[in-house]
Structures are given as C-alpha cells and as structure tokens.
C-alpha atoms as a PDB file:
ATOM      1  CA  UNK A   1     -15.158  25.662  -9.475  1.00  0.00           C
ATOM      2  CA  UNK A   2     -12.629  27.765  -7.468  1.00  0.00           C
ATOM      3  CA  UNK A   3     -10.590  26.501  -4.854  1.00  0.00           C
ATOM      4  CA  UNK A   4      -9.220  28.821  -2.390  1.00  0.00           C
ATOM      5  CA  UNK A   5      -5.636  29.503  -2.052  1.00  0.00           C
ATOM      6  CA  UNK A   6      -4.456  29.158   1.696  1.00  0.00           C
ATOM      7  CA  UNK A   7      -2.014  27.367   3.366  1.00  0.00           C
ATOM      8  CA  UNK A   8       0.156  27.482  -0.024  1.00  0.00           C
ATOM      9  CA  UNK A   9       3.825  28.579  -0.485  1.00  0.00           C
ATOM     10  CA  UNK A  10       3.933  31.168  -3.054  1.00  0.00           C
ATOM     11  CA  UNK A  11       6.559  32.637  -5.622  1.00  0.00           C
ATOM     12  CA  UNK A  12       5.832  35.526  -7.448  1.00  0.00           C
ATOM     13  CA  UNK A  13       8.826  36.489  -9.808  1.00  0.00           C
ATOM     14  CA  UNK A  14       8.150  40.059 -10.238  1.00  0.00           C
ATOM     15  CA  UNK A  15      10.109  43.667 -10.928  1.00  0.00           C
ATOM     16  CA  UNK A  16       7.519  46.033 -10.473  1.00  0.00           C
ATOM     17  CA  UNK A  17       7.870  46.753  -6.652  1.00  0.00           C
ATOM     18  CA  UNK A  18       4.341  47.977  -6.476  1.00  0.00           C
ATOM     19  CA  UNK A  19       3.352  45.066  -7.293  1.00  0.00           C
ATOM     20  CA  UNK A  20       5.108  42.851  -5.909  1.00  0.00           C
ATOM     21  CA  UNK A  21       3.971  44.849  -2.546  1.00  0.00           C
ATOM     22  CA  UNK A  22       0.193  44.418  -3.551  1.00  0.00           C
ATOM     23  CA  UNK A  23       0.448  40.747  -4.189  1.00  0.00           C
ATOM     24  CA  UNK A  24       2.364  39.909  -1.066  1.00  0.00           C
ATOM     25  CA  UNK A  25      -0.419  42.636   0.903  1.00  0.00           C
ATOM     26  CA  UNK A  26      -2.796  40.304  -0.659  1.00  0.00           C
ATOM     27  CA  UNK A  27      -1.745  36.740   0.020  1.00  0.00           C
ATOM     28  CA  UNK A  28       0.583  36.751   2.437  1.00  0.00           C
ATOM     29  CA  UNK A  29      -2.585  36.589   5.387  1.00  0.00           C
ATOM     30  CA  UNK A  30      -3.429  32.750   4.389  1.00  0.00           C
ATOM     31  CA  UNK A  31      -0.173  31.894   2.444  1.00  0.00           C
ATOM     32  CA  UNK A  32       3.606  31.741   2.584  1.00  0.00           C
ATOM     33  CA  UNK A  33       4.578  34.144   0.089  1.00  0.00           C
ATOM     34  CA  UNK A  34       8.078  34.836  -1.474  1.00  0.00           C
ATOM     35  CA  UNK A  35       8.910  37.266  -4.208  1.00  0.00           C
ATOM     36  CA  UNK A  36      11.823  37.442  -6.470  1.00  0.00           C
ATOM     37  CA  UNK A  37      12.820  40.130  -9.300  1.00  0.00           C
ATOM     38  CA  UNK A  38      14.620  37.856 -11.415  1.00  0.00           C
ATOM     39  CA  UNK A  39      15.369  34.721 -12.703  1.00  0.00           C
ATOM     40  CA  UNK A  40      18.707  34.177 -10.635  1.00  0.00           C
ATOM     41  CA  UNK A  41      16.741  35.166  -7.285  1.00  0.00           C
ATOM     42  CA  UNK A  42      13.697  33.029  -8.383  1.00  0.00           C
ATOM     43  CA  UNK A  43      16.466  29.863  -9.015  1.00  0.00           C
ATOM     44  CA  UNK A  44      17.987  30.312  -5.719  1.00  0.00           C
ATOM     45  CA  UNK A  45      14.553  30.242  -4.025  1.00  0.00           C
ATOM     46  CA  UNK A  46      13.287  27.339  -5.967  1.00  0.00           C
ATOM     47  CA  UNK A  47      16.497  25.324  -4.815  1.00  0.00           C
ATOM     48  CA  UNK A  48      15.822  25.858  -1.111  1.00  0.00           C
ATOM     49  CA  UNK A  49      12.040  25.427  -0.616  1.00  0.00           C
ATOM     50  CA  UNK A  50       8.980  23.638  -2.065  1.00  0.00           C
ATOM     51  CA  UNK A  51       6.850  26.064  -4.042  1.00  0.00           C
ATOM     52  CA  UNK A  52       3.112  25.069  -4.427  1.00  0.00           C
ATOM     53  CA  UNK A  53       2.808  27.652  -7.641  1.00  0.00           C
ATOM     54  CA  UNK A  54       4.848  30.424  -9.261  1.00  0.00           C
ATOM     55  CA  UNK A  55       3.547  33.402 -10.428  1.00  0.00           C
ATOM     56  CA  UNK A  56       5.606  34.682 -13.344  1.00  0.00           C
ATOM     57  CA  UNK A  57       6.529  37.861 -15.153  1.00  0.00           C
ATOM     58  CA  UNK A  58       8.062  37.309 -18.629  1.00  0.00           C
ATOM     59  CA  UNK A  59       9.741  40.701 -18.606  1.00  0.00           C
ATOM     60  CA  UNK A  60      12.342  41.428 -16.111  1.00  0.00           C
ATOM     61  CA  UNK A  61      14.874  43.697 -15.836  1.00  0.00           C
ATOM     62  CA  UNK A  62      17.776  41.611 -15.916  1.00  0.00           C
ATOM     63  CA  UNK A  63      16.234  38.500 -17.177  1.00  0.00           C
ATOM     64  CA  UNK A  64      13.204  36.958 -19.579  1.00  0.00           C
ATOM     65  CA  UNK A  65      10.923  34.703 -17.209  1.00  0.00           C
ATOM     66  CA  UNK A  66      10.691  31.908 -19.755  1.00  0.00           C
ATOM     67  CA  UNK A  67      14.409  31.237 -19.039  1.00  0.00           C
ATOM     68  CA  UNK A  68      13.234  30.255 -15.879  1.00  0.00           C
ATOM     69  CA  UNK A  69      12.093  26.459 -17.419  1.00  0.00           C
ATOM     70  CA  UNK A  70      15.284  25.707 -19.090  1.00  0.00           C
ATOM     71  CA  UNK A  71      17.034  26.477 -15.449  1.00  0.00           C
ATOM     72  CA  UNK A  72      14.429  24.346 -13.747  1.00  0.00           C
ATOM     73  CA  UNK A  73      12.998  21.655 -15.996  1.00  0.00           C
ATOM     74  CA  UNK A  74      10.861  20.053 -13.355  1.00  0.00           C
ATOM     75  CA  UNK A  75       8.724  23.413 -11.763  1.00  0.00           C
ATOM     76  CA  UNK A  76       5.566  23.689  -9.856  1.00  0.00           C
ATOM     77  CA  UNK A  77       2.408  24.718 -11.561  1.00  0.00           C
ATOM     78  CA  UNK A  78       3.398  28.473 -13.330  1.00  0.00           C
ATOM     79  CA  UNK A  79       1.352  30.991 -13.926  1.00  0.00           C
ATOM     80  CA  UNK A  80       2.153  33.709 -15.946  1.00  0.00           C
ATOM     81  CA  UNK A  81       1.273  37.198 -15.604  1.00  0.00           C
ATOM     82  CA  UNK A  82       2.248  39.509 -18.501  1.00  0.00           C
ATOM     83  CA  UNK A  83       1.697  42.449 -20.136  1.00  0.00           C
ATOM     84  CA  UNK A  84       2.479  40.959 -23.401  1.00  0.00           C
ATOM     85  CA  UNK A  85      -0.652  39.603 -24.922  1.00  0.00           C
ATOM     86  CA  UNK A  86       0.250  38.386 -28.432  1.00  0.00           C
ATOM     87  CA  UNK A  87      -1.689  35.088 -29.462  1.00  0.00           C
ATOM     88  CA  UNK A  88       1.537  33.928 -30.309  1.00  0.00           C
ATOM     89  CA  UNK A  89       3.591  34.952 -26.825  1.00  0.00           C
ATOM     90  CA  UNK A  90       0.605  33.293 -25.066  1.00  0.00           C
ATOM     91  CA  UNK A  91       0.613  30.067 -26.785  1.00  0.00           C
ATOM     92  CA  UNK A  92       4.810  29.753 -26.268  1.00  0.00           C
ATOM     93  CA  UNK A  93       4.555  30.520 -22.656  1.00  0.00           C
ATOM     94  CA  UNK A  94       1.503  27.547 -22.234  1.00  0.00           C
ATOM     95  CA  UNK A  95       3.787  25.349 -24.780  1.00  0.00           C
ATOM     96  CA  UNK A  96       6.477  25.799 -22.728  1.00  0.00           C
ATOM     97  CA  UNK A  97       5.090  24.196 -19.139  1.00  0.00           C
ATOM     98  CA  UNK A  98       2.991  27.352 -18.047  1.00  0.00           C
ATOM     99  CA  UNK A  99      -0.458  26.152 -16.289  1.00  0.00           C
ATOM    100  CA  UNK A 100      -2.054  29.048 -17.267  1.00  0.00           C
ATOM    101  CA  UNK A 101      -1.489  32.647 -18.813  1.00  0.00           C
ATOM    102  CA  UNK A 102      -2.971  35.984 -17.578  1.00  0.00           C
ATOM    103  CA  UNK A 103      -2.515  39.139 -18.985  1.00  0.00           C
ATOM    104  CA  UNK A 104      -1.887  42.066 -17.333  1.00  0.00           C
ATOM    105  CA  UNK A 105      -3.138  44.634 -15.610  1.00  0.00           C
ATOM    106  CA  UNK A 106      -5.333  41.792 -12.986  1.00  0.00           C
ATOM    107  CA  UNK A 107      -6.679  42.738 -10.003  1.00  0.00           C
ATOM    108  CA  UNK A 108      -5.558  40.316  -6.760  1.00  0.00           C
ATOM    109  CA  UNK A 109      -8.918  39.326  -6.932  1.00  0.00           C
ATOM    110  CA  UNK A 110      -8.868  37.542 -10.606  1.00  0.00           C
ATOM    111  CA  UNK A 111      -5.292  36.355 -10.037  1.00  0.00           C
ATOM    112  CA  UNK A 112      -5.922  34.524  -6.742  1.00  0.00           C
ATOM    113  CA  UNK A 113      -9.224  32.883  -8.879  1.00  0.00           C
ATOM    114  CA  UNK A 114      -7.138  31.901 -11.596  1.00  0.00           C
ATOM    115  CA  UNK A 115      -4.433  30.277  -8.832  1.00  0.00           C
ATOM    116  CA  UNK A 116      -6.975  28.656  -7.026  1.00  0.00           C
ATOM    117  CA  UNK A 117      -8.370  26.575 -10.298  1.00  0.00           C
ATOM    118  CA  UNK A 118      -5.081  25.271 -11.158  1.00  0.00           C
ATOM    119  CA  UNK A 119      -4.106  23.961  -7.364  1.00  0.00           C
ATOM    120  CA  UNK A 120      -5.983  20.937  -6.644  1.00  0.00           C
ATOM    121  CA  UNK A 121      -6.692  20.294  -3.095  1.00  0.00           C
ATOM    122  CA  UNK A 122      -4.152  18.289  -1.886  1.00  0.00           C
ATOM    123  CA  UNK A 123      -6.984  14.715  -2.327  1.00  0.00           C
ATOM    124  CA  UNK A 124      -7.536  15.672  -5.741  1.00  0.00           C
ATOM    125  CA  UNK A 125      -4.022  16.708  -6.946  1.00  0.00           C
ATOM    126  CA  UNK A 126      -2.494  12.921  -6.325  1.00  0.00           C
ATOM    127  CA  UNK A 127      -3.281   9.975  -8.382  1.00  0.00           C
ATOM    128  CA  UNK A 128      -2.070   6.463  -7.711  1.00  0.00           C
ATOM    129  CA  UNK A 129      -2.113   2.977  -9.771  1.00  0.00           C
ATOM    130  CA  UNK A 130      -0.057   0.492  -8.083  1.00  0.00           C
ATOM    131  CA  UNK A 131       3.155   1.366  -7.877  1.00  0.00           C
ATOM    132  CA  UNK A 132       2.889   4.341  -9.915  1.00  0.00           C
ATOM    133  CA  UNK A 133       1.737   7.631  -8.683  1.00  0.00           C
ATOM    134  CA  UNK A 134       1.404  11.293 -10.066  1.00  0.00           C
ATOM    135  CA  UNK A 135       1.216  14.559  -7.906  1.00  0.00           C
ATOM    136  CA  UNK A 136       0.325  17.608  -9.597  1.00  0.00           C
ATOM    137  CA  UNK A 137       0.941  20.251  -6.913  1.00  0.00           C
ATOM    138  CA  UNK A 138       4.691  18.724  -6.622  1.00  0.00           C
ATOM    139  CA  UNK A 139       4.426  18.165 -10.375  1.00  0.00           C
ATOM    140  CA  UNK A 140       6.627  14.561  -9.764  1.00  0.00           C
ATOM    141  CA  UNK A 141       5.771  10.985 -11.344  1.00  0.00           C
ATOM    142  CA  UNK A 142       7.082   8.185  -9.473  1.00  0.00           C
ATOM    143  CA  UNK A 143       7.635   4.318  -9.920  1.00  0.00           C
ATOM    144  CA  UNK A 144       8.291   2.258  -7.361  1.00  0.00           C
ATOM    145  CA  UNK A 145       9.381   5.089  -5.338  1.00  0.00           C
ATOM    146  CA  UNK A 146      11.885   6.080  -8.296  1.00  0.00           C
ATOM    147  CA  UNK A 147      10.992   9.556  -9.567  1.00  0.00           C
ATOM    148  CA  UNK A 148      10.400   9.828 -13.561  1.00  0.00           C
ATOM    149  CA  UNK A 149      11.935  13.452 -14.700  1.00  0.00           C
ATOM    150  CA  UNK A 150       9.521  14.613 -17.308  1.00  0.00           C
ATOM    151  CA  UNK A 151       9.198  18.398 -18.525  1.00  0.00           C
ATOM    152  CA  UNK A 152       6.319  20.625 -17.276  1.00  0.00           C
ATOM    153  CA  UNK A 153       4.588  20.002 -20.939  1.00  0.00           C
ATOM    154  CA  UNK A 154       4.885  16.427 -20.938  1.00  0.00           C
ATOM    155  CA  UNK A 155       3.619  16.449 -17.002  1.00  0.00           C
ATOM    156  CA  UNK A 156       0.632  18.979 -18.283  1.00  0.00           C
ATOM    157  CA  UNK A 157      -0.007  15.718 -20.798  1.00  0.00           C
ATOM    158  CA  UNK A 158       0.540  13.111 -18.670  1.00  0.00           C
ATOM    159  CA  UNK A 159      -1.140  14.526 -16.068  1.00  0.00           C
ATOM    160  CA  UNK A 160      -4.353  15.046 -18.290  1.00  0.00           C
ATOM    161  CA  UNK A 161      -4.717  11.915 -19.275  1.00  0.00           C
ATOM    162  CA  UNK A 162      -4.555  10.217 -15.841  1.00  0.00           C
ATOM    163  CA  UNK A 163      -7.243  12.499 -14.958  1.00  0.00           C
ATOM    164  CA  UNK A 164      -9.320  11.397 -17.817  1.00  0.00           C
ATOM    165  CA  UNK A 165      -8.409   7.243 -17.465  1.00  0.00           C
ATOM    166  CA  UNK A 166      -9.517   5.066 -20.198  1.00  0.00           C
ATOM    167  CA  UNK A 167     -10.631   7.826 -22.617  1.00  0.00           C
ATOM    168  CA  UNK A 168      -8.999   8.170 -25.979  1.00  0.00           C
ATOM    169  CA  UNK A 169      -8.151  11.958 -26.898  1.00  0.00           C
ATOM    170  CA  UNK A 170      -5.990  12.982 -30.571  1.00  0.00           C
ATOM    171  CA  UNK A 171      -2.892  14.852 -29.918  1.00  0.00           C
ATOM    172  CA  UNK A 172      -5.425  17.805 -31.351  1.00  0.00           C
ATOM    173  CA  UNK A 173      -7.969  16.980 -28.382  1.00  0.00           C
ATOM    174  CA  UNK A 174      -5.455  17.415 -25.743  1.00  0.00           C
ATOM    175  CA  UNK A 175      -3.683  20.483 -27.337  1.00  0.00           C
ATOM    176  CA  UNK A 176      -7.522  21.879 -26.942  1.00  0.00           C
ATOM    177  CA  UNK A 177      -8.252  20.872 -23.933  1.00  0.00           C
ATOM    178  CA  UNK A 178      -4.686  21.515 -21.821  1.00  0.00           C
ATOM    179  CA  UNK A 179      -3.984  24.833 -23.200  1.00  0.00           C
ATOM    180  CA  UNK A 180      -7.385  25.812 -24.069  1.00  0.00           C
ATOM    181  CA  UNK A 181      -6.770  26.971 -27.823  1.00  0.00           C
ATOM    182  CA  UNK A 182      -7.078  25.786 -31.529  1.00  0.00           C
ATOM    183  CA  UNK A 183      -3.735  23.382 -31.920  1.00  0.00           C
ATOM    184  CA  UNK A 184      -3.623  24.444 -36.027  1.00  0.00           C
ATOM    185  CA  UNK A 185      -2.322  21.050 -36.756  1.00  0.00           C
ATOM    186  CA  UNK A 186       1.024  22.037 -34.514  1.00  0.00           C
ATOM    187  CA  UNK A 187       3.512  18.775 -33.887  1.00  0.00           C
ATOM    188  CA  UNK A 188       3.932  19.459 -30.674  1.00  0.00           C
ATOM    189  CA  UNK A 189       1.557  17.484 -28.687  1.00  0.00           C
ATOM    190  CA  UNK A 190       2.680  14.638 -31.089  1.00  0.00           C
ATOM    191  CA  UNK A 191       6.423  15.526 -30.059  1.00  0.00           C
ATOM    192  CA  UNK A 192       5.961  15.487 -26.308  1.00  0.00           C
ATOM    193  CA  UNK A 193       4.082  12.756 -26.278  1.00  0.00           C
ATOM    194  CA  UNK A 194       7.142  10.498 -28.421  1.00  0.00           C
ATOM    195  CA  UNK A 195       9.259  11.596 -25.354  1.00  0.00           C
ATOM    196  CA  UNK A 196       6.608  11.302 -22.614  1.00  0.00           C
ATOM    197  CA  UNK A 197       6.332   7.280 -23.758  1.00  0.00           C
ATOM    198  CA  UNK A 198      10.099   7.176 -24.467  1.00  0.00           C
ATOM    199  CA  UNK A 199      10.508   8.189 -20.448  1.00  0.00           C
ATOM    200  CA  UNK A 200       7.385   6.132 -19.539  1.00  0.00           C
ATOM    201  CA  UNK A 201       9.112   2.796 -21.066  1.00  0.00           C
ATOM    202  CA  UNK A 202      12.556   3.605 -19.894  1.00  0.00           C
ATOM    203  CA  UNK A 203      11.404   3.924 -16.280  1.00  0.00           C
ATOM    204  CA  UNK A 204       8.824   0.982 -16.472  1.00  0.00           C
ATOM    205  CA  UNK A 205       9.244  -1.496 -19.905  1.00  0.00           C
ATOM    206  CA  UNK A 206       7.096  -4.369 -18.320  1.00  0.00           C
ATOM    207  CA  UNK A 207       4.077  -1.592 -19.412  1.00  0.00           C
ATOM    208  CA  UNK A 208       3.042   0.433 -22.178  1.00  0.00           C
ATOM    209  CA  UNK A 209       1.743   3.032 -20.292  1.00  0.00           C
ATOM    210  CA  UNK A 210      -0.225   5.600 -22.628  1.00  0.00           C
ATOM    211  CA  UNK A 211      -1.640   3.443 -25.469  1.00  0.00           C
ATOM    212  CA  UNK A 212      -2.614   4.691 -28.719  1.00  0.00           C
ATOM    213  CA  UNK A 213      -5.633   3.329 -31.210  1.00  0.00           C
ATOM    214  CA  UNK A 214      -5.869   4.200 -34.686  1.00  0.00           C
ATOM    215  CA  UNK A 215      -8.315   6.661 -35.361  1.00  0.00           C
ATOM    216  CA  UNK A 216      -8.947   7.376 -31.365  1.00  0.00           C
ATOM    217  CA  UNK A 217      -5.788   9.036 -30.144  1.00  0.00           C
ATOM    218  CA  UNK A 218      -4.218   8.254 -27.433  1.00  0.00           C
ATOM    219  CA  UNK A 219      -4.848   7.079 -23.702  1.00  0.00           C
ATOM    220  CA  UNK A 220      -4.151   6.079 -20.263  1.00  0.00           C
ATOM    221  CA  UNK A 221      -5.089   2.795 -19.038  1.00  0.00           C
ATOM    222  CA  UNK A 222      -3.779   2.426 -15.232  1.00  0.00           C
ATOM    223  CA  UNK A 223      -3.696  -1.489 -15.669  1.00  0.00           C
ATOM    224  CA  UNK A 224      -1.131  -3.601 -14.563  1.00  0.00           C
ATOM    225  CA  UNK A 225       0.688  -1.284 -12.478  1.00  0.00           C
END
C-alpha cells in the first residue's frame, strides 16, 4: 500500500545539483523540503528542525553519508539513494539504521513510492502500552515521559516487534523480514537485540519487555506497562 508523501519535512543529502534541483522541483509542492551536500550541512540541519525522512547519498564530495549515523545516533527514517549497488554495500547501509535502500538512477516517481511506504500516517506510526509509547516517524521510545536512546537498528527491531505484538519471530525471522534479505546466520540481530533489552531494563526493570522462548524467538508482549 502506498501512502502519499505531503505535508512532510524533507532532507535530501545530495551533491549532484541536478538532482538535488529535480527532487526539490518534485516535492517541494506538498512538502517542506531541505537539501544538503554533505554530512556537516546535513548535521547542522538535523540540529535545528524535525525531519520526517532523509533521503541519503552515500557518496559525497567531502564526506561518506553513512558517517551521518555515528554523528546522529537517533535519525528519522533514512533512505538511501546510491549508485553503489553491491549486495554487500546494501546490506551495511540497512544494518546500519537505513529504512530502506534504492539504487540509483530512480525516477521522482519510484522514490516518492518508496518514501511513502516507509512513513506511516501519523495514526499508524505511534504505538502506546501504558506508559510506554513508540513513534516511528520521530523514531523516539518513551517511558513515563522519559525518552529511551536506542540506535536506528535497534528502533527498526523494536519497532517491528511492537507492530507484530505477541508473535514470536528468531533473530533470523526479523533479519528477513526488517531488511528484506537472507540473514546467512549473521550475529547481528542477536547483538542488537542484547543491547535493545539491556536499554529496555535499564529504563524500565519492573518489566521484561521483549521476552524470548526457546525454540520461538523472541517477542513483544505490551503487558504490564
């Protein structure tokens, strides 16, 4: 299903001024649209407004767009638009917090469709359980009012398994299903979600919050919150 995208706030980190010109031509009717050509401008922006998505080049000229989650650790949903279309490239960039990955060249047409599925509308996108809440177009977790800083992969998990309350999935399951490929027996859903309960407890210890079964994986309850 494909939501529309108006009304948003948009960041497109891009160096190709062409571009950059086509995709603000395009959006900027229905949208708030801001562009950057770098990392550094992109940071600046990001510390001034609220960004419902960023579009993202990995190859800039004075910067590499994946240096733009270590800066900000807690991002809106990114996509990433690249020329580089290694398996490999694709599966670091998702790894790494991206929402989704399309390869260039895209018309504004595809791009805007592949926007659209990964903002919720603004009813969908929030999900509440007592005091505990999750937003996925400000990508923030909150107890009791008190935000809970997780990374964009651990949201991307977290986030998931809200969604999908009371189902068990193996850390291969949700590798599948989040980032859409084969997870080859990779660790790393198993090492984000150590830290994603680690955070979980720390913030609220009276819970376990995502449980895990032998043989079923793991899962999110929403009791007792």
């Amino acid at each position: 299903m494909k939501y529309p995208v108006c009304e948003r706030t948009l960041l497109f980190v891009e160096d190709d001024e062409r571009l950059k010109e086509e995709m603000t031509d395009y959006f900027s009717p229905t949208n708030a649209v801001f562009t950057a050509s770098d990392v550094e401008e992109a940071a600046e922006l990001l510390a001034e407004k609220v960004f419902d998505a960023v579009v993202l080049d990995l190859v800039l000229k004075n910067s590499m767009g994946m240096e733009l989650f270590k800066v900000f650790p807690e991002l809106p949903p990114v996509i990433i638009l690249s020329s580089l279309d290694e398996e490999d490239t694709i599966l670091t960039g998702l790894t790494s917090g991206a929402v989704d990955y399309v390869v260039k060249p895209c018309s504004m047409r595809l791009l805007e469709a592949h926007i659209g599925m990964r903002l919720l509308p603004k009813a969908a996108a929030v999900e509440t359980f007592g005091a505990f809440s999750v937003n996925a177009n400000t990508r923030t977790v909150k107890y009791q009012n008190m935000p809970i800083s997780l990374t964009p992969s651990e949201f991307n998990i977290l986030f998931f398994l809200v969604k999908n309350r009371g189902r068990y999935f193996t850390a291969d399951e949700i590798y599948q299903e989040i980032w859409c490929a084969p997870s080859m027996g990779t660790t790393t859903i198993r090492t984000h979600l150590s830290s994603l309960r680690r955070k979980l407890k720390a913030a609220i210890p009276a819970n376990d919050v995502i449980r895990t079964e032998f043989n079923k994986g793991y899962c999110f309850t929403g009791e007792a919150l």
